[in-house]
N, C-alpha and C. Protein backbone atom coordinates (compact mmCIF):
# COMPACT_ATOMS: atom_id res chain seq x y z
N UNK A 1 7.75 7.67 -55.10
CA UNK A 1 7.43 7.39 -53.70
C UNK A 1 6.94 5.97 -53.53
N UNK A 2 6.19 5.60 -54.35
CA UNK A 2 5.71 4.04 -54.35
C UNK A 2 6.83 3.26 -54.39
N UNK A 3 7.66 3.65 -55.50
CA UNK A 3 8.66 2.58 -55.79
C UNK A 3 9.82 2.26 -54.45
N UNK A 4 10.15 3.64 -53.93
CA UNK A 4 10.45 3.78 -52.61
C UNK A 4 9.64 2.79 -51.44
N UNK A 5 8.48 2.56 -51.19
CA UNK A 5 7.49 2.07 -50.19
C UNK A 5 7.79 0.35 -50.39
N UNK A 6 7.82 -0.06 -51.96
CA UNK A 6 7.80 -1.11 -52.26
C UNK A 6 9.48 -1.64 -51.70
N UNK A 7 10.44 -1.22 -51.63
CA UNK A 7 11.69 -1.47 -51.87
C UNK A 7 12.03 -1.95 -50.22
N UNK A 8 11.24 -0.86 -49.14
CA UNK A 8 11.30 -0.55 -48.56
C UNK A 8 10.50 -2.08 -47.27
N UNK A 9 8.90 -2.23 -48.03
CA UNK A 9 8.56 -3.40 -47.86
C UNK A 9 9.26 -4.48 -48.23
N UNK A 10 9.77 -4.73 -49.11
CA UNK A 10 10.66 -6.22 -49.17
C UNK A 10 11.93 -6.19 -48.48
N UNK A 11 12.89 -4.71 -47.87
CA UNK A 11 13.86 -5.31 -46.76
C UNK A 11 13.11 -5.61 -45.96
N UNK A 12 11.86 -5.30 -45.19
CA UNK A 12 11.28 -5.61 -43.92
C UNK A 12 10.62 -6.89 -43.59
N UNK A 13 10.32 -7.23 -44.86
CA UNK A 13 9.25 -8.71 -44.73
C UNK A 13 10.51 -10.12 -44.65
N UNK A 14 11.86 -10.06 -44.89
CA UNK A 14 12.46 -11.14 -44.33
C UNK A 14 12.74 -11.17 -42.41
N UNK A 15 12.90 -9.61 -42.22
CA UNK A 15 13.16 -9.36 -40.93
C UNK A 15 11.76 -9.71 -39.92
N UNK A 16 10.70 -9.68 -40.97
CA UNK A 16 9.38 -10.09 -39.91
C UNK A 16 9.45 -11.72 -39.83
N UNK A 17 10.21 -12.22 -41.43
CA UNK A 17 9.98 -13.79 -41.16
C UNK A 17 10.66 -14.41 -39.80
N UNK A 18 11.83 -13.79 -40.08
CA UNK A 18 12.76 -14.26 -38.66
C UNK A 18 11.95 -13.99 -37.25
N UNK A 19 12.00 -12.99 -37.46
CA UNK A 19 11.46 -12.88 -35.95
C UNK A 19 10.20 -13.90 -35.62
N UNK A 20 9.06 -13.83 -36.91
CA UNK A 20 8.03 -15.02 -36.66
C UNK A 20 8.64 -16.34 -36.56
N UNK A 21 9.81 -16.56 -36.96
CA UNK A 21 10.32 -18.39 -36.89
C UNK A 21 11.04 -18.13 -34.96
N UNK A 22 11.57 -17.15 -34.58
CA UNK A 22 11.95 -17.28 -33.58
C UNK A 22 10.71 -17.04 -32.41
N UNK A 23 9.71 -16.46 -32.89
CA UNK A 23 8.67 -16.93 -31.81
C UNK A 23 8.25 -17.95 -31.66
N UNK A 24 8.32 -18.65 -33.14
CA UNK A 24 7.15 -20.06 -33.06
C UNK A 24 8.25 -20.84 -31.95
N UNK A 25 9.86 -20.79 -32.38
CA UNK A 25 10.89 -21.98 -31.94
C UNK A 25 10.57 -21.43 -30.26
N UNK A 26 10.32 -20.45 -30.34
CA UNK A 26 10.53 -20.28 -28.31
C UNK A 26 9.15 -20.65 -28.06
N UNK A 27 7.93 -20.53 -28.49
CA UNK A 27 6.70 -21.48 -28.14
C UNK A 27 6.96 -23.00 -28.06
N UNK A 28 7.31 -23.38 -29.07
CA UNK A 28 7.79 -25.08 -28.84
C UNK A 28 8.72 -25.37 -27.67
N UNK A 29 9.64 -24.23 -27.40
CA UNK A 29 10.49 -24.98 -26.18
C UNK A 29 9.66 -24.84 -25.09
N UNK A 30 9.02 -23.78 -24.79
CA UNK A 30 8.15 -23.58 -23.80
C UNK A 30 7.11 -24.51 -23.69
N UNK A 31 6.75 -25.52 -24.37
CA UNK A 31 5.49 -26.38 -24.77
C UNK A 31 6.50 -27.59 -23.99
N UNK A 32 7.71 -27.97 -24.48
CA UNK A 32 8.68 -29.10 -24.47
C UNK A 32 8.84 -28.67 -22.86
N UNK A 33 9.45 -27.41 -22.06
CA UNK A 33 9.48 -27.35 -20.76
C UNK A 33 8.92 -27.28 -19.75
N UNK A 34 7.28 -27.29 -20.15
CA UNK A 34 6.05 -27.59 -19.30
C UNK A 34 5.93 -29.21 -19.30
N UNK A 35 6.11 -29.58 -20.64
CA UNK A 35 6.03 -31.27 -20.44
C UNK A 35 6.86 -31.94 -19.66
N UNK A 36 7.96 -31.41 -19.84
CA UNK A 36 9.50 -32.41 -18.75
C UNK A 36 9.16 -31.89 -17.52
N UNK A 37 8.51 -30.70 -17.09
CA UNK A 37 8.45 -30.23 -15.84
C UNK A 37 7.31 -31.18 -14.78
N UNK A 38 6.28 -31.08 -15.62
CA UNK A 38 5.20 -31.99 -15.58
C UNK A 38 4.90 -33.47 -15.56
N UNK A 39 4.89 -33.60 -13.56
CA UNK A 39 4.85 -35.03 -13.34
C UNK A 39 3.84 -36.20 -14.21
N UNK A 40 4.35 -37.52 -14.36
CA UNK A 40 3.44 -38.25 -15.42
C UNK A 40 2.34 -38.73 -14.22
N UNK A 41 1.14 -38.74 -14.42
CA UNK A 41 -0.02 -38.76 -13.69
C UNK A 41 0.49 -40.63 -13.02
N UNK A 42 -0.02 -40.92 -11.75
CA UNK A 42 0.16 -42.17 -11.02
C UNK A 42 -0.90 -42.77 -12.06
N UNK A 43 -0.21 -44.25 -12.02
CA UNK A 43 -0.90 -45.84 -12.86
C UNK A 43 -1.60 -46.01 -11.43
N UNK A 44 -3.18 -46.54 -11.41
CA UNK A 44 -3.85 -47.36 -10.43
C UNK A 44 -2.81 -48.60 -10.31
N UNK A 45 -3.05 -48.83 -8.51
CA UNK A 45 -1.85 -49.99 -8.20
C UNK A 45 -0.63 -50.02 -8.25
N UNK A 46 -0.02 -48.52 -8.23
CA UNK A 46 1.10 -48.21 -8.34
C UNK A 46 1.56 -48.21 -6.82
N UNK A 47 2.95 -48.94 -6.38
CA UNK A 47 2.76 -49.10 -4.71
C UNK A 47 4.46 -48.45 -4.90
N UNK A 48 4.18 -47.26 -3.52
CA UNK A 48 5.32 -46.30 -3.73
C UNK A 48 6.67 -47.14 -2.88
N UNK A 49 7.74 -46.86 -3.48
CA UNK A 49 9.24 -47.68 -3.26
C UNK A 49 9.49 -47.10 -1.99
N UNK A 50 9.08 -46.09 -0.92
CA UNK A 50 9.65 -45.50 -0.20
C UNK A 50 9.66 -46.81 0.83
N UNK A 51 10.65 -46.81 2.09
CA UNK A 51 10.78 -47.38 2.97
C UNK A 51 11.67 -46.79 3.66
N UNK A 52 11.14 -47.12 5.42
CA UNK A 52 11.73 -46.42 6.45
C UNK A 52 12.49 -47.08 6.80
N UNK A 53 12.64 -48.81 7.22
CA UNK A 53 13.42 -49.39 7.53
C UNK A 53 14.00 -50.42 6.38
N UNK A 54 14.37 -51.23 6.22
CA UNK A 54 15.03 -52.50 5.34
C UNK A 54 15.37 -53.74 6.34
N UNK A 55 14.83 -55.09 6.31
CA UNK A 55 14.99 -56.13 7.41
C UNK A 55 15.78 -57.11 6.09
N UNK A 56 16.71 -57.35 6.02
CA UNK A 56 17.22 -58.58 5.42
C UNK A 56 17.48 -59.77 6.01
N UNK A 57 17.56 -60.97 5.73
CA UNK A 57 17.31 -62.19 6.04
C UNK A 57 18.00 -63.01 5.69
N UNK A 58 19.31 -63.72 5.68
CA UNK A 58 20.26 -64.10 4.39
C UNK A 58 20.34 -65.32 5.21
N UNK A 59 21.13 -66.73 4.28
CA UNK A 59 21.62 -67.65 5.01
C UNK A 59 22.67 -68.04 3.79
N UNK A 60 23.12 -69.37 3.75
CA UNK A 60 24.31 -69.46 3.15
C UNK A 60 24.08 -69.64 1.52
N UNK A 61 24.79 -69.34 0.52
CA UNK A 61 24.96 -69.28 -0.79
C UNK A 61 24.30 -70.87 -0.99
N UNK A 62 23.61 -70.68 -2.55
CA UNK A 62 23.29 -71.96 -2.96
C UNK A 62 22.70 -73.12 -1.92
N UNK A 63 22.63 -72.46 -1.03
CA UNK A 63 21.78 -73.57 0.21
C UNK A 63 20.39 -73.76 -0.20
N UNK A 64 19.83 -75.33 -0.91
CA UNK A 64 18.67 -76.10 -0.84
C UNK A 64 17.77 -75.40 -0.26
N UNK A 65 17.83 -75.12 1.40
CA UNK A 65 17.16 -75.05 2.21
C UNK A 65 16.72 -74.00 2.50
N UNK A 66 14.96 -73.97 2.59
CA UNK A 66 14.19 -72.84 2.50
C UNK A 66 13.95 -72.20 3.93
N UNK A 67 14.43 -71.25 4.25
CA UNK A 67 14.26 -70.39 5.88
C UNK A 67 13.36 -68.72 5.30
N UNK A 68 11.97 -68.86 5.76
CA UNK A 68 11.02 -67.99 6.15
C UNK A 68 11.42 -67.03 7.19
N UNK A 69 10.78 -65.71 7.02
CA UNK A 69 11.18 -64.24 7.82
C UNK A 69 9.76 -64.10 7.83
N UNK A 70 9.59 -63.90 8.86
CA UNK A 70 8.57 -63.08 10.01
C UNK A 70 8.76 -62.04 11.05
N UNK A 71 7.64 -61.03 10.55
CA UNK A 71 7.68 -60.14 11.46
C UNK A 71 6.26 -59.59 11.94
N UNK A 72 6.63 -59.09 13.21
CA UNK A 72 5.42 -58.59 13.96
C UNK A 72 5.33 -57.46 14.19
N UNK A 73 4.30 -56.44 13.93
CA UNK A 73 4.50 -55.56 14.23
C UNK A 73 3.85 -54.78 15.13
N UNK A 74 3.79 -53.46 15.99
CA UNK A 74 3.12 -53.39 17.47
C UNK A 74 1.62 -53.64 17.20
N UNK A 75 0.95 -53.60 16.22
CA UNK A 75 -0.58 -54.10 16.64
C UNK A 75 -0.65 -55.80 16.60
N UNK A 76 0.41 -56.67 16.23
CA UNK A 76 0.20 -57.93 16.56
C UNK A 76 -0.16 -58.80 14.74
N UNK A 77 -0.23 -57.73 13.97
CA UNK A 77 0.00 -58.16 12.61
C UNK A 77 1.15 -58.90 12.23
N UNK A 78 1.08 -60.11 11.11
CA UNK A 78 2.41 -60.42 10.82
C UNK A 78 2.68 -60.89 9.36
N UNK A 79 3.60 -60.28 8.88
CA UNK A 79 4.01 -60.55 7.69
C UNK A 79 5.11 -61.65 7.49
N UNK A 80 4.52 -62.57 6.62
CA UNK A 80 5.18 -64.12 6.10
C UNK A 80 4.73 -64.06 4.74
N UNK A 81 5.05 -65.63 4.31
CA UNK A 81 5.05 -65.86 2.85
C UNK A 81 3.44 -65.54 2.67
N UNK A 82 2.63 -66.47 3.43
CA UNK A 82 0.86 -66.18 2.91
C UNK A 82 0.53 -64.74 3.26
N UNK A 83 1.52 -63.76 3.83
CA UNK A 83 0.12 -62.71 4.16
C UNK A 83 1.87 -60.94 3.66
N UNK A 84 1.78 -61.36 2.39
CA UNK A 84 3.23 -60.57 2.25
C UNK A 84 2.77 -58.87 2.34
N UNK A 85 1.65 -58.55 2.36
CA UNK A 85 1.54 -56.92 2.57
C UNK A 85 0.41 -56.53 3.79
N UNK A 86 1.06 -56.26 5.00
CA UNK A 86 0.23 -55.97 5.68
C UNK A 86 0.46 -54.46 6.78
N UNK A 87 -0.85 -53.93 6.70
CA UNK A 87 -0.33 -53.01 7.52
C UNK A 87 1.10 -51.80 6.92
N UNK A 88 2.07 -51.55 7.47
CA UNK A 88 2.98 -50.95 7.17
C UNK A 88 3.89 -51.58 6.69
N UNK A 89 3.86 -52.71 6.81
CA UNK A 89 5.06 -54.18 6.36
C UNK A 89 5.10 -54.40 4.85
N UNK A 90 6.10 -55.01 4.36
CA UNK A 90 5.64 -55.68 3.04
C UNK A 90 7.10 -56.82 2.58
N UNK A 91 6.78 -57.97 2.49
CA UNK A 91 7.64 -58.56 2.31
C UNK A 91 8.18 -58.29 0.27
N UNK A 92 8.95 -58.22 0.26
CA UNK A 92 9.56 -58.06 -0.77
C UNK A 92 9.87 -59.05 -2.07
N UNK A 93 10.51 -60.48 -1.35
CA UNK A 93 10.95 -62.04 -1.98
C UNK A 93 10.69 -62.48 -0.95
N UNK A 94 9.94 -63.93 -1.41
CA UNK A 94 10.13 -65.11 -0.36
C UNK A 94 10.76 -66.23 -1.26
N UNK A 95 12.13 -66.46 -0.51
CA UNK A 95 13.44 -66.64 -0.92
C UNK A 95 12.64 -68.30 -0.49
N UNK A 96 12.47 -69.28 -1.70
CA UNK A 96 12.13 -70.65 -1.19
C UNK A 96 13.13 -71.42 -1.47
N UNK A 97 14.93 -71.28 -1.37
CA UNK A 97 15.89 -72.31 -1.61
C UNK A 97 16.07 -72.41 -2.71
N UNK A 98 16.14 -73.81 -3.16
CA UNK A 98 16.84 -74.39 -4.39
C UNK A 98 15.52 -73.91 -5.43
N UNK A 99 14.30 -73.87 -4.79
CA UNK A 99 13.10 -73.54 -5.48
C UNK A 99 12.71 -73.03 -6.44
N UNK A 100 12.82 -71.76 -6.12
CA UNK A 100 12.52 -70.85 -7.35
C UNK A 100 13.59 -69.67 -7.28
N UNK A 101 15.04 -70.21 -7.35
CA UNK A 101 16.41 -69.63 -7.76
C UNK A 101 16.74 -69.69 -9.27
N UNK A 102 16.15 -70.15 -9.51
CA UNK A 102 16.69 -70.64 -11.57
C UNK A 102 15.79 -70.05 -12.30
N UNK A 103 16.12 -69.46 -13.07
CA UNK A 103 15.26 -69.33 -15.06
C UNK A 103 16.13 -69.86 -15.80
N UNK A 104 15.04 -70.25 -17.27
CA UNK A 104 15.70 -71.19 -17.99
C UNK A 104 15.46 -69.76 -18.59
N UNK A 105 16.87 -69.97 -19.69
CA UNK A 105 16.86 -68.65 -21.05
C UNK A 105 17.32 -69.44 -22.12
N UNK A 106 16.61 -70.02 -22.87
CA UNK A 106 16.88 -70.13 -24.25
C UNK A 106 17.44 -71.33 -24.07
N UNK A 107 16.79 -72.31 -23.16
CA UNK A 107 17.32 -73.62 -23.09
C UNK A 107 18.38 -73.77 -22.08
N UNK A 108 18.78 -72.50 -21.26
CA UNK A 108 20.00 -73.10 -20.33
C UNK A 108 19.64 -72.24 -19.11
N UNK A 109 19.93 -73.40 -18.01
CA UNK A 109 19.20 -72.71 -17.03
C UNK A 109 20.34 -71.83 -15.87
N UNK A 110 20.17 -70.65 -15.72
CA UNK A 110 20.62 -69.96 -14.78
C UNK A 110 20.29 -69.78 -13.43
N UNK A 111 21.14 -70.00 -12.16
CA UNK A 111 21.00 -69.65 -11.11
C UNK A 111 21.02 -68.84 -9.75
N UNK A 112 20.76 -68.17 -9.26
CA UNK A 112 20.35 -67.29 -8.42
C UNK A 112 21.67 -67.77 -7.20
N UNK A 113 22.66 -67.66 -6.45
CA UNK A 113 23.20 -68.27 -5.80
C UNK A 113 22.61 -67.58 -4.28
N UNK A 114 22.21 -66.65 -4.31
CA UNK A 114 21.91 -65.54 -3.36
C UNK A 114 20.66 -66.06 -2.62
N UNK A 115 20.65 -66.79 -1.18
CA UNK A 115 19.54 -66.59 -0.27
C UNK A 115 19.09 -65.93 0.89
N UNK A 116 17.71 -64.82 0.30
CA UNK A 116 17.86 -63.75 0.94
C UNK A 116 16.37 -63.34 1.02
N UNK A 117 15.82 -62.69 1.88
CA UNK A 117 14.56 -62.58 2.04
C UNK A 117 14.62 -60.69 2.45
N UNK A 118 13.63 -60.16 1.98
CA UNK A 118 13.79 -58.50 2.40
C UNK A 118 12.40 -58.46 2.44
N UNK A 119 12.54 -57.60 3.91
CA UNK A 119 10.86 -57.02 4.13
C UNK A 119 11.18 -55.29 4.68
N UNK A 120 10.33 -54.42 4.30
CA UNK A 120 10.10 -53.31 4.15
C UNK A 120 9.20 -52.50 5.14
N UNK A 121 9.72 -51.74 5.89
CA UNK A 121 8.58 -51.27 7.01
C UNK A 121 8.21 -49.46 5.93
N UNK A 122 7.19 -49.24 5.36
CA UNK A 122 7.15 -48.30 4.42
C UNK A 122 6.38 -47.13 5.45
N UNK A 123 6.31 -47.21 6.38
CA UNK A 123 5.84 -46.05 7.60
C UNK A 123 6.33 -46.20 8.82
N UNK A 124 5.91 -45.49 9.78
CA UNK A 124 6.62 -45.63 11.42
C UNK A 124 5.05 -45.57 12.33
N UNK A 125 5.30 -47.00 13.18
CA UNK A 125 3.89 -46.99 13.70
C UNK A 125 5.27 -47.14 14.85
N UNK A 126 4.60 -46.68 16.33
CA UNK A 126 5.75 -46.76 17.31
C UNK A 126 5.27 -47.89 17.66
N UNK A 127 6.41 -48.46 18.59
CA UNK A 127 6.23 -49.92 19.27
C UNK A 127 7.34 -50.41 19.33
N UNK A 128 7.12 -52.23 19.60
CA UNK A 128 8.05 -53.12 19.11
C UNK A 128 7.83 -53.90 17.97
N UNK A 129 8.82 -54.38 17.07
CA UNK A 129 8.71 -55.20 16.06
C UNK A 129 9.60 -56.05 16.46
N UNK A 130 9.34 -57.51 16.14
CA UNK A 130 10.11 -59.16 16.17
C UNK A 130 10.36 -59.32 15.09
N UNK A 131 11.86 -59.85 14.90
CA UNK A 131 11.87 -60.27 13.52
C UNK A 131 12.26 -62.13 13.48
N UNK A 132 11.60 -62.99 12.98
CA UNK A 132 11.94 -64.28 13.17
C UNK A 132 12.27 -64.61 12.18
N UNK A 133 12.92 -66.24 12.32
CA UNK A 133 13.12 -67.10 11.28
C UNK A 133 12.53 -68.12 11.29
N UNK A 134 11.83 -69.04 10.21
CA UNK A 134 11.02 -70.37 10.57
C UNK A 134 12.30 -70.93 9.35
N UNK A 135 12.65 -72.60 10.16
CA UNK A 135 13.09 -73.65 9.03
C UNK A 135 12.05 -74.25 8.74
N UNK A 136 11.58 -73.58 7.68
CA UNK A 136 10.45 -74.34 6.83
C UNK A 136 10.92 -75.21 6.31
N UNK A 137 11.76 -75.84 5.48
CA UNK A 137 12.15 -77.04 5.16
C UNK A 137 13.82 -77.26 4.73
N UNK A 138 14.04 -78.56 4.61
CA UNK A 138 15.49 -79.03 5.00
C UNK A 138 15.45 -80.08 3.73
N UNK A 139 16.75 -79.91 3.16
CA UNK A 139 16.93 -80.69 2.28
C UNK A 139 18.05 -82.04 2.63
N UNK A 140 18.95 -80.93 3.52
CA UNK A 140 20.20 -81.99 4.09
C UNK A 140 20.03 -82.62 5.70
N UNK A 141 19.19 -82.05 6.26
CA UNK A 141 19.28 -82.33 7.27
C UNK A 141 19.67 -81.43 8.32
N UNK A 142 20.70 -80.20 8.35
CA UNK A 142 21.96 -79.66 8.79
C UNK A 142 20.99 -78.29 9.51
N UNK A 143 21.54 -78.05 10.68
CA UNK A 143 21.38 -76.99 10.95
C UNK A 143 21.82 -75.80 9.71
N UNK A 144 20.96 -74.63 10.36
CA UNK A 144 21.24 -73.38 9.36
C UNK A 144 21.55 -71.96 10.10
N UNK A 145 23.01 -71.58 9.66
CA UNK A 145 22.89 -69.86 10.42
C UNK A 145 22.81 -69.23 9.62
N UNK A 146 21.82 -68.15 10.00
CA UNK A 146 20.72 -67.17 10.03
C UNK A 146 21.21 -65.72 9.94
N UNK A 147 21.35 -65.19 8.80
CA UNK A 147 22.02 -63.80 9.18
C UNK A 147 20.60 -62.40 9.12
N UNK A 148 20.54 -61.32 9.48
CA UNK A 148 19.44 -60.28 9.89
C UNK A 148 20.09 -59.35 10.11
N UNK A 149 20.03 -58.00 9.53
CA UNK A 149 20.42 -57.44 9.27
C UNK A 149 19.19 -55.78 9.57
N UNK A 150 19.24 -54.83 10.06
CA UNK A 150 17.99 -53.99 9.94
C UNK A 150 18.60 -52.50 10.12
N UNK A 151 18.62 -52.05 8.76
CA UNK A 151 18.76 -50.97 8.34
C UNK A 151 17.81 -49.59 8.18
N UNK A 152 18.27 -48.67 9.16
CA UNK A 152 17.15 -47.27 9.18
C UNK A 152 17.40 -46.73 7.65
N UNK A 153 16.26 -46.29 6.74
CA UNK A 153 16.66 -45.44 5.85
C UNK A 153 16.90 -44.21 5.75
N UNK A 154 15.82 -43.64 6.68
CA UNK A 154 15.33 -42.51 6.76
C UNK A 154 15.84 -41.59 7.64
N UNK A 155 16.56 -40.57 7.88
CA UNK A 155 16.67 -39.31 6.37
C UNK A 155 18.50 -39.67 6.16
N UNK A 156 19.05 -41.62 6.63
CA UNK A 156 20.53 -41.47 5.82
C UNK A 156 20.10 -42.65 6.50
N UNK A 157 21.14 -43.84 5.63
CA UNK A 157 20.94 -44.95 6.24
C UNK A 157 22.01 -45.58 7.48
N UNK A 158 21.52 -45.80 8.35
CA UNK A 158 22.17 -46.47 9.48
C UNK A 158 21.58 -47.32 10.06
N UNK A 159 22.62 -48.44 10.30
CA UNK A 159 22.59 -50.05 10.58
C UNK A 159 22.07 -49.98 12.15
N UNK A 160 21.01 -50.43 12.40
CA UNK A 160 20.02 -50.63 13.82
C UNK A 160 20.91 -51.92 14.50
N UNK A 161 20.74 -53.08 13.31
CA UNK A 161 21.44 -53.99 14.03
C UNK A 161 21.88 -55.26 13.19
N UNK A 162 22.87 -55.84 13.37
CA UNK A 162 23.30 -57.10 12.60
C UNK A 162 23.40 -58.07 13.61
N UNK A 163 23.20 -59.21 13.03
CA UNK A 163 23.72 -60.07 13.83
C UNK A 163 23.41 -61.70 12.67
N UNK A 164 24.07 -63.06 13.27
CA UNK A 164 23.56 -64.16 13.37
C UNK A 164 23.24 -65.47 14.21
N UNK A 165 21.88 -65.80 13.64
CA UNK A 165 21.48 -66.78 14.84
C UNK A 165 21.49 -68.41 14.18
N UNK A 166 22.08 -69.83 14.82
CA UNK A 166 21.96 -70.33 14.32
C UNK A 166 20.66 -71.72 14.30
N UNK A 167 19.50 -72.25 13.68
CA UNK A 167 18.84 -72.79 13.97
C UNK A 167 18.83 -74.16 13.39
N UNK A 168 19.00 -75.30 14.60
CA UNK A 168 19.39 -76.23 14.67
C UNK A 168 18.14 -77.57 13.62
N UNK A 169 16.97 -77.15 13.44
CA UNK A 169 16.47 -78.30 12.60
C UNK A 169 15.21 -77.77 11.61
N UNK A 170 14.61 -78.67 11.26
CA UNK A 170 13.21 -77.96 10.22
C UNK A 170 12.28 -77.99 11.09
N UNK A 171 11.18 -77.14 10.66
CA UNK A 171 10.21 -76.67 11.79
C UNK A 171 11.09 -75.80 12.97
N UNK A 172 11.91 -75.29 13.46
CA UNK A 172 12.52 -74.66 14.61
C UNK A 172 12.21 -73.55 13.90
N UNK A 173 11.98 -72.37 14.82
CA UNK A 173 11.80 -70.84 15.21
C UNK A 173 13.06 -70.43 15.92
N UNK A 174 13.45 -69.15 15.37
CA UNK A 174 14.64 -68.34 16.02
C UNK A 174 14.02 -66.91 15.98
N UNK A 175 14.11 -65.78 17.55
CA UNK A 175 13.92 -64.76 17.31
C UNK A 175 15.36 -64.26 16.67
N UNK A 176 15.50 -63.02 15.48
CA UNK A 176 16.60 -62.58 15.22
C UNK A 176 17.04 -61.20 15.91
N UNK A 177 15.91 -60.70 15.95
CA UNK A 177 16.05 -59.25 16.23
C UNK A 177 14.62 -58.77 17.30
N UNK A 178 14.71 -58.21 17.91
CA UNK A 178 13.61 -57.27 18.38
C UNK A 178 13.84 -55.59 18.32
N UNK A 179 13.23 -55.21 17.92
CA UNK A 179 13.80 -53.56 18.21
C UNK A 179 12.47 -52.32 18.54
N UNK A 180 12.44 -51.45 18.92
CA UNK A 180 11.28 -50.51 19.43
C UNK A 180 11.63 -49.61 18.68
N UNK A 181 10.03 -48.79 18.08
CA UNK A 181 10.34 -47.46 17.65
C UNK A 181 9.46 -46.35 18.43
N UNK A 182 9.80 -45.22 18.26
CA UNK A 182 9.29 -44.12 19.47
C UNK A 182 8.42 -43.40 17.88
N UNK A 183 7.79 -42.64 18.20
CA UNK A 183 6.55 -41.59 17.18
C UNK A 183 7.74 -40.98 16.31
N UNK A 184 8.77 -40.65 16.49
CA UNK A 184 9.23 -40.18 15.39
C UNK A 184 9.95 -41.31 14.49
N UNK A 185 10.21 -42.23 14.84
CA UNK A 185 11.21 -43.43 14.03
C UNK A 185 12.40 -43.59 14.67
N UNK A 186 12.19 -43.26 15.69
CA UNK A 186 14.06 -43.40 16.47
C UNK A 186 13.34 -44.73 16.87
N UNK A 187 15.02 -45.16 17.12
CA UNK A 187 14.63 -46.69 17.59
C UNK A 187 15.46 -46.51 19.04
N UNK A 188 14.57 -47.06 20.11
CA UNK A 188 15.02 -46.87 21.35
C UNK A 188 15.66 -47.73 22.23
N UNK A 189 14.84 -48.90 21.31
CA UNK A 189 15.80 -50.25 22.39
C UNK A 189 16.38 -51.42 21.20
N UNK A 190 16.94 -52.37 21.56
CA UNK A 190 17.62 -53.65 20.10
C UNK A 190 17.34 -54.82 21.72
N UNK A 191 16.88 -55.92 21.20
CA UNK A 191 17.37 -56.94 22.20
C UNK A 191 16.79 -58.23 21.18
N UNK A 192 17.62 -59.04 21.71
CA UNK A 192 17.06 -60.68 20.92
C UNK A 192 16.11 -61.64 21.89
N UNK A 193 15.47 -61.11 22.65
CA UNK A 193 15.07 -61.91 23.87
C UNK A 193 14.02 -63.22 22.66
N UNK A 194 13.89 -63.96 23.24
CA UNK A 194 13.48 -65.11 22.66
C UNK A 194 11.59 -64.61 22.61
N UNK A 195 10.48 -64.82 21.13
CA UNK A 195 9.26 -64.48 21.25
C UNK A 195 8.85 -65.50 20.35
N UNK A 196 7.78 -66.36 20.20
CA UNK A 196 7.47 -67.40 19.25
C UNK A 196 6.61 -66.59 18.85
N UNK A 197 6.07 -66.28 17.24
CA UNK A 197 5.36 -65.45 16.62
C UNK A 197 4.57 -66.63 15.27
N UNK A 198 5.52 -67.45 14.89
CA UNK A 198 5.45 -68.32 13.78
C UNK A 198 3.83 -68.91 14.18
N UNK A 199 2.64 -68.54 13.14
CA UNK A 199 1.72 -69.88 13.36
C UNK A 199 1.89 -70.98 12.10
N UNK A 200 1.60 -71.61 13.21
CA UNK A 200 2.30 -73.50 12.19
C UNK A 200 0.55 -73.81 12.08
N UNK A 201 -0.70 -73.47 12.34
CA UNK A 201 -1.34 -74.14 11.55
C UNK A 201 -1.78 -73.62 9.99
N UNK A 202 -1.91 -74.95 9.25
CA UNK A 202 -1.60 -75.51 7.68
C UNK A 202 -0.38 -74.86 7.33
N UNK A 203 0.80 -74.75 8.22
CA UNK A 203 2.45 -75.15 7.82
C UNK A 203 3.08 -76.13 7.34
């Protein structure tokens, strides 16, 4: 009878190993599918990508010449190069021309041909917003047209409004766009009526 018991214990003790290796392996996946499930905790100063609208700002390829985007928004706040996060706004690049288009890599310098300025409305305050252009500075002399562009993101993206304006010297202001938003984010009106917003002191 012993010898029986014993014979009897050693078929059973490989069948317990298995089964113990297949619990431990389904604990580990279960350990591995709480972790992937499990958002990674926010970094302090982490500033979220969402945005409701998109304002782009473009003028011609490889153009010298540095053209500033301003905008206002209904409490009378305004976002430019010195004041790039305000309120619901946030300027994105301030596109300064021939300026700061290049990195050098390893001794040879590469260029940016693209001039383009993007500012970000990352909430919906209702009102009106202005969107301007300042010719901050001129390399050739030449007038510059002005392209603006303002794209809804939110909840699919559709184009509010395009257009271009052209501004004839340095120091000149162009409104590009005006547009209104209602409490939910609809936009109710588009017009270009002319608004000077730019402050020129220490410009």
């Amino acid at each position: 009878m012993a010898l029986k018991r014993r014979q009897r214990e050693a078929e059973v003790d490989p069948f317990y190993d298995i089964l113990f290796n297949i619990l431990i392996a389904f604990v580990m996946l279960f350990i591995v599918a709480l972790l992937a499930i499990n958002p990674k905790a926010k970094k302090a100063g982490d500033i979220p990508a969402k945005a409701e609208f998109i304002i782009t700002v473009g003028w011609e390829d490889n153009s010298p010449d540095d053209v500033d985007t301003w905008v206002q928004d209904p409490k009378g706040d305004l976002l430019w190069f010195r004041q790039r996060d305000v309120g619901l706004m946030h300027l994105d690049r301030d596109d300064r021309g021939a300026a700061n288009n290049s990195v050098i890599v390893n001794g040879r310098t590469i260029s940016n041909p693209i001039r383009q300025e993007i500012a970000t409305l990352r909430g919906v305050m209702p009102g009106e917003y202005v969107v301007n252009a300042h010719y901050y500075d001129s390399k050739d002399g030449k007038p510059v047209d002005v392209s603006v562009s303002v794209v809804k993101v939110n909840p699919r993206a559709e184009i509010v409004y395009y257009g271009t304006v052209q501004i004839p010297s340095k120091g000149d202001e162009r409104t590009l766009v005006r547009f209104t938003l209602d409490g939910e984010g609809k936009v109710t009106d588009v017009n270009t009526l002319p608004k000077t917003i730019v402050e020129r002191q220490g410009l």
